[in-house]
C-alpha atoms as a PDB file:
ATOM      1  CA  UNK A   1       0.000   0.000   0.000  1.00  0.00           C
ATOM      2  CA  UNK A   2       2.733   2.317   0.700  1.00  0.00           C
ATOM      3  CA  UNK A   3       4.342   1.874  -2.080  1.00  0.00           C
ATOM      4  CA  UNK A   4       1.191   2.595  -4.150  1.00  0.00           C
ATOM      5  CA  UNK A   5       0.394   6.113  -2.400  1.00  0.00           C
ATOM      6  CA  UNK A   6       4.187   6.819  -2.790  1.00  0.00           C
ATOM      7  CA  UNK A   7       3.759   6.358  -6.897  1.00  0.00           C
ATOM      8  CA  UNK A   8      -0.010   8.365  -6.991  1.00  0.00           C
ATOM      9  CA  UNK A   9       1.853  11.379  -5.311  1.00  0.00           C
ATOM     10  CA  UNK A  10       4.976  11.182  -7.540  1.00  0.00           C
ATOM     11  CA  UNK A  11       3.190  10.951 -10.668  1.00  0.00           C
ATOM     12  CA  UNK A  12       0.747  13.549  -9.559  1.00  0.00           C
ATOM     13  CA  UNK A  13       3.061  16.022  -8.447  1.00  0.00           C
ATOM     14  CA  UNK A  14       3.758  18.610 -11.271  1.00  0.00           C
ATOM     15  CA  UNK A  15       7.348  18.022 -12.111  1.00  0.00           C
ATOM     16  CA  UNK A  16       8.638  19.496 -15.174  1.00  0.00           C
ATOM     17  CA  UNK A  17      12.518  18.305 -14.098  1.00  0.00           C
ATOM     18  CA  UNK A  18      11.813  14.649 -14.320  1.00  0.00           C
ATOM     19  CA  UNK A  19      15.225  14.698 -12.713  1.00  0.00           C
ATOM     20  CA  UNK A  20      14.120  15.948  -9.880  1.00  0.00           C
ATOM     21  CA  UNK A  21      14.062  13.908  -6.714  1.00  0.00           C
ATOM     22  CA  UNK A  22      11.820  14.213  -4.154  1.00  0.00           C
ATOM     23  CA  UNK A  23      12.723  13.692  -0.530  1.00  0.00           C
ATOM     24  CA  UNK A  24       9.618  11.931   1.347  1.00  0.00           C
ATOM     25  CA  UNK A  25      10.860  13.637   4.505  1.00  0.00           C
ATOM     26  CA  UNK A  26      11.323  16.857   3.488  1.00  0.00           C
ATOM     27  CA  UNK A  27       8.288  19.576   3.137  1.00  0.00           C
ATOM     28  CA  UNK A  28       7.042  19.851  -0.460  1.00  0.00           C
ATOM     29  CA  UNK A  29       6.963  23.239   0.119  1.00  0.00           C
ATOM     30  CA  UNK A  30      10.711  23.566   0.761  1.00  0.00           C
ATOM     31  CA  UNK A  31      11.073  21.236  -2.702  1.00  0.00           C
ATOM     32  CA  UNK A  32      10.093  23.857  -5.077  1.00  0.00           C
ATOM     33  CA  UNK A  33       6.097  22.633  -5.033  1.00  0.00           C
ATOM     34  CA  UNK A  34       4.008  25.690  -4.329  1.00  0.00           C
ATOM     35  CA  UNK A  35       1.043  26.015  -2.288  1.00  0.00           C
ATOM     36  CA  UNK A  36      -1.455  25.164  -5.535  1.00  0.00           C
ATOM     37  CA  UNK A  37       0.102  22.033  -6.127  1.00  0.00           C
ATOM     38  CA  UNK A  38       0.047  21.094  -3.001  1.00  0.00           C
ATOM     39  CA  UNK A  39      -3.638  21.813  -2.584  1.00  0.00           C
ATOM     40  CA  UNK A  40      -4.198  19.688  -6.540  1.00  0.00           C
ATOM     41  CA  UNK A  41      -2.524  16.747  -4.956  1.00  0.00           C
ATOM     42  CA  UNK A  42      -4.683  16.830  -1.619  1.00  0.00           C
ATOM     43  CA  UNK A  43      -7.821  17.359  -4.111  1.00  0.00           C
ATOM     44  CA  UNK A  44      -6.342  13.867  -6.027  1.00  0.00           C
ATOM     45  CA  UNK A  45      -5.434  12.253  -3.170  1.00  0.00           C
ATOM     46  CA  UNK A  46      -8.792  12.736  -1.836  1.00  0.00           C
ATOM     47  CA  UNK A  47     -10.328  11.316  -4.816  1.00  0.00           C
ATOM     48  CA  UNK A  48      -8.226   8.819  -5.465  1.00  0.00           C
ATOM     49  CA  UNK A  49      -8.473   6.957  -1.854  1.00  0.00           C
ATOM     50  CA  UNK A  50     -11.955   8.466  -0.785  1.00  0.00           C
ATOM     51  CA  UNK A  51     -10.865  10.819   1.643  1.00  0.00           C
ATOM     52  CA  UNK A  52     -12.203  13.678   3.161  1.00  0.00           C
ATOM     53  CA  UNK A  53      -9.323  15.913   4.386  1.00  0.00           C
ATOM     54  CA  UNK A  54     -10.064  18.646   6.547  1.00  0.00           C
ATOM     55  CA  UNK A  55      -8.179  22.118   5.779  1.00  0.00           C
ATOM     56  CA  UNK A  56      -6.524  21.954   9.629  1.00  0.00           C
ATOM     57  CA  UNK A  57      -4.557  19.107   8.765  1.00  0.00           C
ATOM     58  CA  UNK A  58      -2.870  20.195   5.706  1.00  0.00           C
ATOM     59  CA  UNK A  59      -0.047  21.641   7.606  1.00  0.00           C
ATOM     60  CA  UNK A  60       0.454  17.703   9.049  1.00  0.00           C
ATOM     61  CA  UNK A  61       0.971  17.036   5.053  1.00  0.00           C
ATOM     62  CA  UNK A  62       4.087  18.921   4.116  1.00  0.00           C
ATOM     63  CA  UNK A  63       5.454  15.969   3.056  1.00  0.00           C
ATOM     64  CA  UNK A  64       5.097  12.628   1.551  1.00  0.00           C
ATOM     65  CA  UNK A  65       5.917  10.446   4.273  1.00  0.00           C
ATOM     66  CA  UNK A  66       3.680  12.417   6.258  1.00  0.00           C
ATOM     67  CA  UNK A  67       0.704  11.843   3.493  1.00  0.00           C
ATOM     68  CA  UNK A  68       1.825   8.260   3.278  1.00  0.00           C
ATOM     69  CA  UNK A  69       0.858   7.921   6.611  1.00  0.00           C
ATOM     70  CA  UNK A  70      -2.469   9.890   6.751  1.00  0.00           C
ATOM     71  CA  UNK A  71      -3.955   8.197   3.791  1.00  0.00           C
ATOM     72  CA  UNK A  72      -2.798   4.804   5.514  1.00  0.00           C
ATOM     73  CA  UNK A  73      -4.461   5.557   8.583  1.00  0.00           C
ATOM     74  CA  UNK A  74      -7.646   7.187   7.185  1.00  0.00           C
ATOM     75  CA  UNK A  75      -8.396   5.301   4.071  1.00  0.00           C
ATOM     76  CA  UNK A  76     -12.199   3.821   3.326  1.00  0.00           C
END
């Protein structure tokens, strides 16, 4: 399963360097991602795994371990 919500976020993540590596414990934020594509991958994410993420706990999902772990825990 992890390894599944690891891929959804990589290949959802708007990376025009496909070079680029991402560092799951390292904010998004602080990886060149900006605030919108943050919020387009919780939108996804939510979709994807039928969540409902409130707006309070985005600042818990900063990075991808972090949203690893959430979707784990709070998947339907």
């Amino acid at each position: 399963m992890t390894k599944k919500i690891e891929n959804f976020i990589f290949k959802n993540l708007n990376i025009k360097n496909k070079r680029v590596k991402i560092k799951k414990n390292q904010s998004l934020l602080n990886q060149n991602f900006d605030s919108l594509e943050f919020l387009k991958l919780i939108f996804k994410l939510e979709k994807k795994f039928k969540l409902k993420i409130k707006s309070k706990e985005y600042e818990k999902l900063h990075t991808v371990e972090n949203i690893i772990r959430y979707v784990k825990k709070n998947e339907k």
